[in-house]
Protein backbone atom coordinates (compact mmCIF):
# COMPACT_ATOMS: atom_id res chain seq x y z
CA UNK A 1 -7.02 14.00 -6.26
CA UNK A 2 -4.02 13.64 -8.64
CA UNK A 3 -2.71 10.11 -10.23
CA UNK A 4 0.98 9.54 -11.54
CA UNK A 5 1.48 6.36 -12.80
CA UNK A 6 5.02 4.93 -12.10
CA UNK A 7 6.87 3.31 -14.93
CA UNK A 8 8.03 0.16 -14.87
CA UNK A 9 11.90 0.98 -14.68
CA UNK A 10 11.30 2.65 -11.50
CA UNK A 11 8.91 0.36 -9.40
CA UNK A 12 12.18 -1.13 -7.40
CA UNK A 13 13.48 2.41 -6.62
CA UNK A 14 10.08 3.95 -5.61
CA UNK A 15 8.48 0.71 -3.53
CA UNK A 16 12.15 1.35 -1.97
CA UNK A 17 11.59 4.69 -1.27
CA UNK A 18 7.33 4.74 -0.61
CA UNK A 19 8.61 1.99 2.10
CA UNK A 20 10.78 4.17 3.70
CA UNK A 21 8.25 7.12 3.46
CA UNK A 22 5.57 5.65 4.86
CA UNK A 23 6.09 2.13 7.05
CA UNK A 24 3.73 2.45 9.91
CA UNK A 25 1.01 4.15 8.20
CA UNK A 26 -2.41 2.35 8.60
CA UNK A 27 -4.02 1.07 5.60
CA UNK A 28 -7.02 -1.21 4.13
CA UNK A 29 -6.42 -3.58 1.07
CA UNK A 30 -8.66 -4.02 -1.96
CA UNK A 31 -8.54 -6.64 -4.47
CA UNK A 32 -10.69 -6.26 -7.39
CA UNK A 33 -11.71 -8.47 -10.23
CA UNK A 34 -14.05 -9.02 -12.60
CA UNK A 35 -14.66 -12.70 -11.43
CA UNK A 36 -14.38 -11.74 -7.59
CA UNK A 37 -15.04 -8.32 -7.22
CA UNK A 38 -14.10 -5.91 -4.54
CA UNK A 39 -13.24 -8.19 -1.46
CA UNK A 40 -11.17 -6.38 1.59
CA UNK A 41 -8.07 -8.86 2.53
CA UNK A 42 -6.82 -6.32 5.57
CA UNK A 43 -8.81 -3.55 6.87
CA UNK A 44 -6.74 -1.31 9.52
CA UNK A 45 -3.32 -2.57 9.50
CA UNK A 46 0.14 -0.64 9.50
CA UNK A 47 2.02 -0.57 5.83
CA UNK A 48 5.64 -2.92 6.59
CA UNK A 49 6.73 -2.87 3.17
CA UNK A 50 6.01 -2.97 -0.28
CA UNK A 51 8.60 -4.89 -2.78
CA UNK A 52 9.06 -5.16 -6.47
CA UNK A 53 11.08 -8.07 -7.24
CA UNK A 54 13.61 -7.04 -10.03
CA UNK A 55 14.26 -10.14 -11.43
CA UNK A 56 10.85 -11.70 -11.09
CA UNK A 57 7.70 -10.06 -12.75
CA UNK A 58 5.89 -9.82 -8.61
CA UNK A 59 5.18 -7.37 -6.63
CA UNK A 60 4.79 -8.14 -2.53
CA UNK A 61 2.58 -5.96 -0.12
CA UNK A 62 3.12 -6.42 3.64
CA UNK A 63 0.89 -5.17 6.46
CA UNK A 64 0.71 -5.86 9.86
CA UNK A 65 4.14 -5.89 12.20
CA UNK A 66 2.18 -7.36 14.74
CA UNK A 67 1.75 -10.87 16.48
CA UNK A 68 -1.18 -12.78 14.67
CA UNK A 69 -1.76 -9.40 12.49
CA UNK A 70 0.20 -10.17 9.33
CA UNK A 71 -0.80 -9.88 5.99
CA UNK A 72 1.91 -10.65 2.64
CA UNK A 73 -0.36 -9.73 -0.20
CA UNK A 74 2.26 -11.02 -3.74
CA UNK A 75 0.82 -9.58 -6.75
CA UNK A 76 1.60 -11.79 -9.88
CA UNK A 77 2.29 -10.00 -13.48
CA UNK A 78 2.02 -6.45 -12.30
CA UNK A 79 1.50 -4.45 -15.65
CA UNK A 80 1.50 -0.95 -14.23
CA UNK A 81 1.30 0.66 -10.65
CA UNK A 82 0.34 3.95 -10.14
CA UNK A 83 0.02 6.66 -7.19
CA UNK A 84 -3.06 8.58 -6.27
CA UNK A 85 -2.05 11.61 -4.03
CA UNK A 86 -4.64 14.21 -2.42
CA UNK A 87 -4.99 17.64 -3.25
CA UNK A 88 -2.59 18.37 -0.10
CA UNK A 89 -0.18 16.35 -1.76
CA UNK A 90 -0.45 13.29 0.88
CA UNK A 91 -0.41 9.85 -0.68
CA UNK A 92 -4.45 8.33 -0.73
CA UNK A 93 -3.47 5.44 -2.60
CA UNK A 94 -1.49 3.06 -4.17
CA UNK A 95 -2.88 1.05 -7.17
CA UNK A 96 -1.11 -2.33 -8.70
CA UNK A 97 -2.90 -3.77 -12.25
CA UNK A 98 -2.33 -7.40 -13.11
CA UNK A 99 -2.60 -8.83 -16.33
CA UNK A 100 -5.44 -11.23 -15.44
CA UNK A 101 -7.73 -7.87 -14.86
CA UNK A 102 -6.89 -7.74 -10.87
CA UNK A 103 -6.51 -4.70 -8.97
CA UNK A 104 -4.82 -4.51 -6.02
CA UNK A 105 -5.54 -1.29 -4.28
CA UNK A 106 -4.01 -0.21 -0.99
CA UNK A 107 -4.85 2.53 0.89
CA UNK A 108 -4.33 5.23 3.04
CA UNK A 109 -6.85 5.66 6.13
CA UNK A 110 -5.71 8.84 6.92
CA UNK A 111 -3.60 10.68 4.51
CA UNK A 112 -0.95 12.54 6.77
CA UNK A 113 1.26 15.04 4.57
CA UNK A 114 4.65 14.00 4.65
CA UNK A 115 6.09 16.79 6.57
CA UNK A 116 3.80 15.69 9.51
CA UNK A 117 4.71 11.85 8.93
CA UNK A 118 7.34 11.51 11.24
CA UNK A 119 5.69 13.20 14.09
CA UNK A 120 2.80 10.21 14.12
CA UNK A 121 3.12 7.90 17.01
CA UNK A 122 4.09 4.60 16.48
CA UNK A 123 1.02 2.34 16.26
CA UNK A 124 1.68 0.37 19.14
CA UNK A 125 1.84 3.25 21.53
CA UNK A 126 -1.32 4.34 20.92
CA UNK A 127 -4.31 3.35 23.14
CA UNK A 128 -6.31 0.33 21.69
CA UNK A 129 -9.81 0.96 21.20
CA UNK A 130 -12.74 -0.73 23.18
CA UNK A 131 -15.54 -1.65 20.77
């Protein structure tokens, strides 16, 4: 696994672009901190968007897409956000520090390299699973 950490000056431009990427792809997020530690706010759901707002220090995840299945995850005072890709090159992970200590983690269920990404069905034309 490789990491690149993003600068700041770019987060706009590559949520923009990660967004465009990969919307659709299914995901689980972590939040971790030191007073809460590692709790699991959405296990399983399809990545809608992520935004940096440029003119407020927040960052906003959104999962779901679906009826009853959303999630809007804001991150307050992001101080860095970083990428963690697989040896194949796939994204695994994306990574968002606050300044209170938080980490908000999302990731990837399935890494799918991006040359395959587009050939995925959509999530809601897949059968649903009987557990």
């Amino acid at each position: 696994m490789r990491t690149r950490l993003v600068p700041r000056a770019e987060w706009f431009d590559f949520f923009g672009e990660f967004t465009r990427q990969h919307a659709r792809w299914v995901t689980t997020l972590w939040i971790l901190g030191p007073r809460i530690g590692a709790q699991v706010e959405a296990r399983d759901l399809p990545l809608e968007g992520i935004v940096a707002d440029p003119l407020a220090p927040s960052i906003s995840i959104y999962l779901g897409g679906m009826p009853g299945k959303n999630v809007e995850h804001p991150v307050a005072a992001p101080i860095s956000v970083w990428l963690q890709m697989t040896d194949e090159g796939a994204p695994a992970a994306v990574g968002i520090n606050s300044a209170d200590g938080t980490k908000t983690l999302l990731e990837f269920r399935s890494p799918i390299p991006q040359e395959l990404g587009h050939r995925v069905a959509p999530l809601e034309t897949l059968p649903l699973r009987a557990d």
